[in-house]
Protein backbone atom coordinates (compact mmCIF):
# COMPACT_ATOMS: atom_id res chain seq x y z
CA UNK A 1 150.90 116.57 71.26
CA UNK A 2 151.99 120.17 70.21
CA UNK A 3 155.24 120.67 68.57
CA UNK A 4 158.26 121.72 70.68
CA UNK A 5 157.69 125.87 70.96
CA UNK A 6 154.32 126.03 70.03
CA UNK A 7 151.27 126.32 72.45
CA UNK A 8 148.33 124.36 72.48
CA UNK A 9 145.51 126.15 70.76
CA UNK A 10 143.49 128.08 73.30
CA UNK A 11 140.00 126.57 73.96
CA UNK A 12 136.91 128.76 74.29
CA UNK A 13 137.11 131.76 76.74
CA UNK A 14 135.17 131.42 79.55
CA UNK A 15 132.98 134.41 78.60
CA UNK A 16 131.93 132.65 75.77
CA UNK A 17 131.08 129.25 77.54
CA UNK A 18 129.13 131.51 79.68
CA UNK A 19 127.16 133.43 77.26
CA UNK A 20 126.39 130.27 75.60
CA UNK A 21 125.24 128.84 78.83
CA UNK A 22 123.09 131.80 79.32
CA UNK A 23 121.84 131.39 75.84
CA UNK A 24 120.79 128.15 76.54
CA UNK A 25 118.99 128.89 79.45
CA UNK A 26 116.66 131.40 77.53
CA UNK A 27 115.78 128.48 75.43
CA UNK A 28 115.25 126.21 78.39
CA UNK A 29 112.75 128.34 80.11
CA UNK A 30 111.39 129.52 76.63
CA UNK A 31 110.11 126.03 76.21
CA UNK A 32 108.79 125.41 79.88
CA UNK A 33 107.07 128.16 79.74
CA UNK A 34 105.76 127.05 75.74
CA UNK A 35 104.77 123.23 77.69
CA UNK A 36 102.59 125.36 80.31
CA UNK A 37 100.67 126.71 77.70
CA UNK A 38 99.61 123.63 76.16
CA UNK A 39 99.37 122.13 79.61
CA UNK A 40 96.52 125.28 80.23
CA UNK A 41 94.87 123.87 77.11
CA UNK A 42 94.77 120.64 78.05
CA UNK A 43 92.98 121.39 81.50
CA UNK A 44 90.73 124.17 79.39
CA UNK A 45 89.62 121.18 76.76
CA UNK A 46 88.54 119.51 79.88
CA UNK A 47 86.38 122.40 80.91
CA UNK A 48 86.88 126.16 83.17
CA UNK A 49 85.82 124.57 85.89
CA UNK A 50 87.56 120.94 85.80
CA UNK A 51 90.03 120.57 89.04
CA UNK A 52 93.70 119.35 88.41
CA UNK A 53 92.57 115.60 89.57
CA UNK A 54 89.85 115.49 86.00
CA UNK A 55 93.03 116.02 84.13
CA UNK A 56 95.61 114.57 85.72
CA UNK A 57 96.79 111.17 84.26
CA UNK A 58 98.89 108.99 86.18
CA UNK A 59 99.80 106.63 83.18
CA UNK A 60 100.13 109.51 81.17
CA UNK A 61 102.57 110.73 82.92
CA UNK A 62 104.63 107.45 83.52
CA UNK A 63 104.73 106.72 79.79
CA UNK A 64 106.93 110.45 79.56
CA UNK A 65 109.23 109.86 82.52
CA UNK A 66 110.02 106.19 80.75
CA UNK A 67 110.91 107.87 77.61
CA UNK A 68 112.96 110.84 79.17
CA UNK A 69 114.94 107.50 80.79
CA UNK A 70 115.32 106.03 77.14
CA UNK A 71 116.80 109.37 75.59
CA UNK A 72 119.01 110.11 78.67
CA UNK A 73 122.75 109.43 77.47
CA UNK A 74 124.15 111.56 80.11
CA UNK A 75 126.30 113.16 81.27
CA UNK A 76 123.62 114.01 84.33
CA UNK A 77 122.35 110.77 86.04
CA UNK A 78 118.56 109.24 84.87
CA UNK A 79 117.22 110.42 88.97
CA UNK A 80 118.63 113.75 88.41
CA UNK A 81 116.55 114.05 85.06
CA UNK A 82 113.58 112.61 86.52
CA UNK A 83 113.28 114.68 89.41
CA UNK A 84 113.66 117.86 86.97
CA UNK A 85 110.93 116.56 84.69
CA UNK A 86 108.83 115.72 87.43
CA UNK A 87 108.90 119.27 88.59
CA UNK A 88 108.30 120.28 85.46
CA UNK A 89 105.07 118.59 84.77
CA UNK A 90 103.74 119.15 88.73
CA UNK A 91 104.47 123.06 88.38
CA UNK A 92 102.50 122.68 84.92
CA UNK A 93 99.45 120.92 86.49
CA UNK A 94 99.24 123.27 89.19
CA UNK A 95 98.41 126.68 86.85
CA UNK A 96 95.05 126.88 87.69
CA UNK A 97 94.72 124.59 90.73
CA UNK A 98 97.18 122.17 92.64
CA UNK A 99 96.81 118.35 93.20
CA UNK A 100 95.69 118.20 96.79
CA UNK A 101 97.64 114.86 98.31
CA UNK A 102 96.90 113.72 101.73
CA UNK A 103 99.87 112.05 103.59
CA UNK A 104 100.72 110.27 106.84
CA UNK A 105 102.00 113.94 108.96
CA UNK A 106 103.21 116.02 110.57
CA UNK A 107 105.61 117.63 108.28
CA UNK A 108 108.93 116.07 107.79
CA UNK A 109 107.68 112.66 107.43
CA UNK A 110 109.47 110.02 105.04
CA UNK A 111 105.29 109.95 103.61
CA UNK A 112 106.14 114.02 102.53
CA UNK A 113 109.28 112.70 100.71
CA UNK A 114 107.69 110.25 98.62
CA UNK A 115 105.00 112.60 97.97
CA UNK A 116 106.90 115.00 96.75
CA UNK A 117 109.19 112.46 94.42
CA UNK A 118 105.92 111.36 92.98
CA UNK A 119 103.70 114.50 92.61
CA UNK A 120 106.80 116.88 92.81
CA UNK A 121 106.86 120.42 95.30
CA UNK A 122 103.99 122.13 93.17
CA UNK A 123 101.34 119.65 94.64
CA UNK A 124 99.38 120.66 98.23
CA UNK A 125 100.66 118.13 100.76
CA UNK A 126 97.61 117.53 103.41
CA UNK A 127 99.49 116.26 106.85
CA UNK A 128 97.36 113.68 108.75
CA UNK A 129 97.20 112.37 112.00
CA UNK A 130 97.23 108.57 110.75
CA UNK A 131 96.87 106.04 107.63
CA UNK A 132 93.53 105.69 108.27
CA UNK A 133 92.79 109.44 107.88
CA UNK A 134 94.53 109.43 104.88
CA UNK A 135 92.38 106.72 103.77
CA UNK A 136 89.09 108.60 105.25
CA UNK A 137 89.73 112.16 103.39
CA UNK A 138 90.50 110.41 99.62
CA UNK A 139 87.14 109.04 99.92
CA UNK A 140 85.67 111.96 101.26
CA UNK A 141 87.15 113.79 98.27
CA UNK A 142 88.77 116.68 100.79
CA UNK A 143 92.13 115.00 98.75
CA UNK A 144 92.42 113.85 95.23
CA UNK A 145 95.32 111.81 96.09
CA UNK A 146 96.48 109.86 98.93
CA UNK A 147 100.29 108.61 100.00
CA UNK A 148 100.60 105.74 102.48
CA UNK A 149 103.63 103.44 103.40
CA UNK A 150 102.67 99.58 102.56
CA UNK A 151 106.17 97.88 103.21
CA UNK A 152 109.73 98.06 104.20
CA UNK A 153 112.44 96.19 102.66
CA UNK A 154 113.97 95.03 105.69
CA UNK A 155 111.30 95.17 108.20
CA UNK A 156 108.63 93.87 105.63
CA UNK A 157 104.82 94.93 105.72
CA UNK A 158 102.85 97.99 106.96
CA UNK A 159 99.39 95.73 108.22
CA UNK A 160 97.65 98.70 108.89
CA UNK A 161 97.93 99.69 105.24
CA UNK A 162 97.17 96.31 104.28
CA UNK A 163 93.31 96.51 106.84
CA UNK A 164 92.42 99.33 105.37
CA UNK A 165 91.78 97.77 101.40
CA UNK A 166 89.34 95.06 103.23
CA UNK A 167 86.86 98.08 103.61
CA UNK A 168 88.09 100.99 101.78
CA UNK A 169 86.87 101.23 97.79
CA UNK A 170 89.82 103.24 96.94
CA UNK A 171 92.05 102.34 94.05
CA UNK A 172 96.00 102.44 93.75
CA UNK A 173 96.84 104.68 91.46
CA UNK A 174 100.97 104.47 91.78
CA UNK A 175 103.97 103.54 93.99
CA UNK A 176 106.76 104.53 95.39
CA UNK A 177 110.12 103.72 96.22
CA UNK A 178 112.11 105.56 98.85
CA UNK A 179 115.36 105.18 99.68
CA UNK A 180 115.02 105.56 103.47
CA UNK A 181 118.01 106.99 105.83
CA UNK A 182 117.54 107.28 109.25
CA UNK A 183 119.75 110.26 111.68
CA UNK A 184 119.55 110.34 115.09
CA UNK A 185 119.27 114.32 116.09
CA UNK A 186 118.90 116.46 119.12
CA UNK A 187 118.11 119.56 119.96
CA UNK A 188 122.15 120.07 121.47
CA UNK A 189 123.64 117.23 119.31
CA UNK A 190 125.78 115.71 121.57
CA UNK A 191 125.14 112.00 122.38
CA UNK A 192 125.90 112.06 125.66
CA UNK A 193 123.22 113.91 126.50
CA UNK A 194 120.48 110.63 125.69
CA UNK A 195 118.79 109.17 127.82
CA UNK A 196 115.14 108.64 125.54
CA UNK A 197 115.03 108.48 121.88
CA UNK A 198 111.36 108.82 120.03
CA UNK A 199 110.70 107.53 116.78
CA UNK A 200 108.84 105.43 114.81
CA UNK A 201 108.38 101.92 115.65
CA UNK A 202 109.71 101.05 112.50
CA UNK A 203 112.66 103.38 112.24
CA UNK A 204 113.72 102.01 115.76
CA UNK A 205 113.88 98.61 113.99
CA UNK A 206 115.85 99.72 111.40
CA UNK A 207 118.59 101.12 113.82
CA UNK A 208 118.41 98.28 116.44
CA UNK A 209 121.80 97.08 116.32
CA UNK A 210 122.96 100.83 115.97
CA UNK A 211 121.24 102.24 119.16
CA UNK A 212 122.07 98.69 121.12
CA UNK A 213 126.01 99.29 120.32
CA UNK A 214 125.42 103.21 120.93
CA UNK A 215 122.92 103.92 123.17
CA UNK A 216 122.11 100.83 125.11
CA UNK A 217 120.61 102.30 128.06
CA UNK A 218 118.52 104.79 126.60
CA UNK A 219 114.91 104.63 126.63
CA UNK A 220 113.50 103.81 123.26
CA UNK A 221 109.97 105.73 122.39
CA UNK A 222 107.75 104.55 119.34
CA UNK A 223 105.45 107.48 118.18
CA UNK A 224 103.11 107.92 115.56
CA UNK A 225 105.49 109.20 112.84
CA UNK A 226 109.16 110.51 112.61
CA UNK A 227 108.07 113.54 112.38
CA UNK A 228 106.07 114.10 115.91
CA UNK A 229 109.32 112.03 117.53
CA UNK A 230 112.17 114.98 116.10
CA UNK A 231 109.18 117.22 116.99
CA UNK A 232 109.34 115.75 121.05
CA UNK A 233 112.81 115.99 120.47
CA UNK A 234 113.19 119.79 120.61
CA UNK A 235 111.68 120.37 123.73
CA UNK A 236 114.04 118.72 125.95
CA UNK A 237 117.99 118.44 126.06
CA UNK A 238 118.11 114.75 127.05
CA UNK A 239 115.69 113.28 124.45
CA UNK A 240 116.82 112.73 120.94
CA UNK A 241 115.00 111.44 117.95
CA UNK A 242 115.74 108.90 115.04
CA UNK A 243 114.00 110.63 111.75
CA UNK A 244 114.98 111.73 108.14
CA UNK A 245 117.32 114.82 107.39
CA UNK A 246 113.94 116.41 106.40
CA UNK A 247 112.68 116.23 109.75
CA UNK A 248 115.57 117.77 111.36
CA UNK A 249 116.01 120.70 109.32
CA UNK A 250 112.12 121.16 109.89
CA UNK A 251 111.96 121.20 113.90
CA UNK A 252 115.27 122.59 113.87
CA UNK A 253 117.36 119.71 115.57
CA UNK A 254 120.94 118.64 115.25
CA UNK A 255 122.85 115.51 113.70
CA UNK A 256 124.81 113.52 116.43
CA UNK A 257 124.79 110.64 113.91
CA UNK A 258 123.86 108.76 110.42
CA UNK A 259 122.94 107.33 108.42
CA UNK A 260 122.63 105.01 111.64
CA UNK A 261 119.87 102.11 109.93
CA UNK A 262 121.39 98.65 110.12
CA UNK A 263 120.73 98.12 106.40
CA UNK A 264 122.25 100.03 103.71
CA UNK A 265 119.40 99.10 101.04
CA UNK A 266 116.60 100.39 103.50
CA UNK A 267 114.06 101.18 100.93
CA UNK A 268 110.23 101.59 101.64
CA UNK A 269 107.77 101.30 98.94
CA UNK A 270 104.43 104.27 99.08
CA UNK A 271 101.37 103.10 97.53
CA UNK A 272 99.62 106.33 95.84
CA UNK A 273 95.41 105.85 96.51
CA UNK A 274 92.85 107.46 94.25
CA UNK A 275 89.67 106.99 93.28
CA UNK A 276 89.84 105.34 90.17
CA UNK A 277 90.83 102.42 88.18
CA UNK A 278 93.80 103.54 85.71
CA UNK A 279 94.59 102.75 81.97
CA UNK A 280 97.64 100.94 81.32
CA UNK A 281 100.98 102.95 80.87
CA UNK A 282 103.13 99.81 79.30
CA UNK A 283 104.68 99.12 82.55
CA UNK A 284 102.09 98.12 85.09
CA UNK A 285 101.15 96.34 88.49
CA UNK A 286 98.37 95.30 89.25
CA UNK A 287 97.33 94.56 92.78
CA UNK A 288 94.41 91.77 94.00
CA UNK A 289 92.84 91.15 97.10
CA UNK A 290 91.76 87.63 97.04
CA UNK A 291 89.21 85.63 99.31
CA UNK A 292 89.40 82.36 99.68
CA UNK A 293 87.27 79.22 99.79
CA UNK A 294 88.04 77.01 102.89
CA UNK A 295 89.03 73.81 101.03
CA UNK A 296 91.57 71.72 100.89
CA UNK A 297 93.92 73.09 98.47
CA UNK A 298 92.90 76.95 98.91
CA UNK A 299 96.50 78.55 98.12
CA UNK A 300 97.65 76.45 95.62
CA UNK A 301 94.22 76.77 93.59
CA UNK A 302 94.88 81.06 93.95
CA UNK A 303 98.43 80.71 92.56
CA UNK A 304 98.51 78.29 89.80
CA UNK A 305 96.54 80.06 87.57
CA UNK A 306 99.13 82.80 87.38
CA UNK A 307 101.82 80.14 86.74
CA UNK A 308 100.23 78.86 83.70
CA UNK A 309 99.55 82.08 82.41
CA UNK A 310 103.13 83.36 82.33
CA UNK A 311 102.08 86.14 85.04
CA UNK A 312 105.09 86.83 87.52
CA UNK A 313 103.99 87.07 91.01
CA UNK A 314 105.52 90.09 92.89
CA UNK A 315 104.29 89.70 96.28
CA UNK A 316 101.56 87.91 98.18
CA UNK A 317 100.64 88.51 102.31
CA UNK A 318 97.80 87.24 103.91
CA UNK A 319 95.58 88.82 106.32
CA UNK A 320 92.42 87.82 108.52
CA UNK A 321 89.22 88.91 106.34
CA UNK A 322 87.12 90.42 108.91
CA UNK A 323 84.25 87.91 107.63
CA UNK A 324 84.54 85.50 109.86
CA UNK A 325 86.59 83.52 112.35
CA UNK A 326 89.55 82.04 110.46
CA UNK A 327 88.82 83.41 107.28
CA UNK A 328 91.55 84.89 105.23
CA UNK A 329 92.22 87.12 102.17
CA UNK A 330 95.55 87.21 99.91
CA UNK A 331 97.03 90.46 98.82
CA UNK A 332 98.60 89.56 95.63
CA UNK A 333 100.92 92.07 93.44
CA UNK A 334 101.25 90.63 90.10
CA UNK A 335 103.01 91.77 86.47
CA UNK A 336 101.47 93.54 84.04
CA UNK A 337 97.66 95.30 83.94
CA UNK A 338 94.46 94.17 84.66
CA UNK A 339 93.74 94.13 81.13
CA UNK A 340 96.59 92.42 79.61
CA UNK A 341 95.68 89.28 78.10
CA UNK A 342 97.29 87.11 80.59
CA UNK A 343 96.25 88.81 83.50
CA UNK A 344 92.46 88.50 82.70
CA UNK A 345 92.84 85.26 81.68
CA UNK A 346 94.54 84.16 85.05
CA UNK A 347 91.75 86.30 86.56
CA UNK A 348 89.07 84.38 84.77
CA UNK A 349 90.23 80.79 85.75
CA UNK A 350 91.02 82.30 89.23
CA UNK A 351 87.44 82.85 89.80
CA UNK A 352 86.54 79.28 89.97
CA UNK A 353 88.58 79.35 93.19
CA UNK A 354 88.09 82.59 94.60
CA UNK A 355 84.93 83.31 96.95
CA UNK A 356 85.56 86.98 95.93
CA UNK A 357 88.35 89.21 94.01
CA UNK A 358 88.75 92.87 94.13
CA UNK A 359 91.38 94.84 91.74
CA UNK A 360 92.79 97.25 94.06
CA UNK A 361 94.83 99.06 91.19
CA UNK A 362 96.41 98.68 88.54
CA UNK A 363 99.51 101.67 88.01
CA UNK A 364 102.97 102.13 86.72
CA UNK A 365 106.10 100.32 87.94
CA UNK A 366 107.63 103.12 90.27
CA UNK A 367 110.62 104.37 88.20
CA UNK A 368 113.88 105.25 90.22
């Protein structure tokens, strides 16, 4: 505390915090603009006429995220610094040509969100008309990377996701994790003008107790995406549509309410498809589709192996196989990469068992 009669000593004028601000904002862009340089000589090493996908490493690019996380000690929060870096790295990829990245469309969908949290805004988002299209132009190679929904945390699994791996060859390449908020909007925003509200089956599950308290007479409307419901929305004053903020500032449409889903940890986790079987990062998944043998015993013969290998088991759903009547085939999500000791092992002894395995992917743990 300053002595009776004497001020406290001034601290720095605010011109000067500012100059120094703008001082360090030369240096900031000084050294993006240093990183896209030797991001161009990266994708020239690979050759003129490689595309962004030959040079474009997944794990890579995990492994740098993790260790901006390590060195963060604030004051700005670990998303905040992720989502910076992340547009960092996407704007440096895309010099000479952008990652093309097909998603479930139109524009406005939760599918464009997680796109653009995984591949940030300098990636090409390609809107299509369904998961299987998705699917359809990643193998085609008209996309070098695909986004598709696989599960909800509160209304659990996306089957036709799930369908798709029994005959696509496609590889998963990434995830991720979404925290989902759902708004009902209108084209005049006032709730009493309802009487149908669009969206998407699984967004009107996630406000079911919301619209039965608010809006029980209404007429409830699944549609293909969230999207194409706030884009139905617009055209009439008595419809109204349940969709992300995203989709409302796109088609233009008012908040009457929200977040509105019953949950407050509504989270959906995006698998990221590619062609190709990735390296491991230090912090991997690796997913298995698993066919069984119809014998007594079946399930407990595919999960044991796992258990005395020390692998943790993230997830398993089961699904008819499309081989035959009755037959079935385990999606498994396990710890660690395909390589890691204890994954092949469990993989080796699993194959006694197994009438067939196929390694989806193995990727990076989505970070926040």
């Amino acid at each position: 505390m300053a002595p009776r009669g004497k001020s406290k000593p001034a601290g720095p004028e605010l011109a000067q915090v500012r100059e120094r601000i703008d001082a360090i904002d030369r240096q900031i862009q000084a050294l993006i603009a240093e990183r896209a340089v030797f991001a161009r000589q990266v994708g020239k090493a690979k050759g003129e006429l490689a595309a962004a996908v030959d040079y474009y490493r997944p794990e890579r690019e995990a492994q740098v995220l993790r260790r901006v996380l390590d060195r963060n000690d604030g004051p700005l929060p670990d998303e905040v610094l992720l989502r910076l870096f992340r547009e960092i790295m996407s704007a440096c990829l895309a010099q000479q040509e952008p990652l093309k990245v097909g998603y479930l469309g139109p524009e406005g969908t939760f599918s464009q969100q997680a796109l653009h949290k995984h591949f940030g805004h300098s990636a090409k988002g390609l809107p299509l008309a369904s998961i299987e299209e998705v699917f359809q132009e990643v193998e085609a190679g008209h996309a070098d990377f695909g986004v598709v929904p696989v599960e909800n945390s509160g209304q659990g699994t996306i089957q036709s996701t799930l369908d798709m791996f029994l005959t696509s060859p496609l590889r998963i390449c990434g995830e991720v994790e979404l925290a989902v908020h759902q708004y009902l909007m209108s084209r005049t925003g006032r709730i009493e003008d309802i009487e149908r509200v669009y969206s998407h089956p699984m967004s009107l599950a996630q406000a079911r107790a919301w619209l039965r308290q608010h809006l029980p007479k209404a007429e409830k409307l699944a549609v293909s995406s969230n999207a194409e419901a706030a884009r139905r929305a617009r055209q009439s004053d008595d419809a109204a549509a349940i969709a992300g903020e995203n989709a409302g500032h796109v088609y233009g449409l008012r908040t009457i309410a929200g977040p509105i889903e019953d949950r407050p940890d509504n989270t959906t986790r995006f698998l990221v498809l590619g062609r190709e079987l990735l390296p491991a990062c230090g912090h991997d998944r690796t997913s298995l589709l698993v066919y069984v043998r119809d014998q007594p015993g079946a399930l407990y013969n595919v999960l044991s192996p796992f258990a005395r290998h020390g692998v943790s088991m993230n997830r398993i759903e089961s699904r008819p196989a499309h081989t035959g009547r009755w037959q079935y085939a385990f999606f498994i999500d396990v710890g660690g990469h395909v390589d890691d000791a204890p994954v092949a092992a469990a993989l080796s002894e699993l194959g006694e068992y197994a009438a067939d395995i196929r390694v989806l992917g193995a990727y990076p743990v989505a970070l926040g």
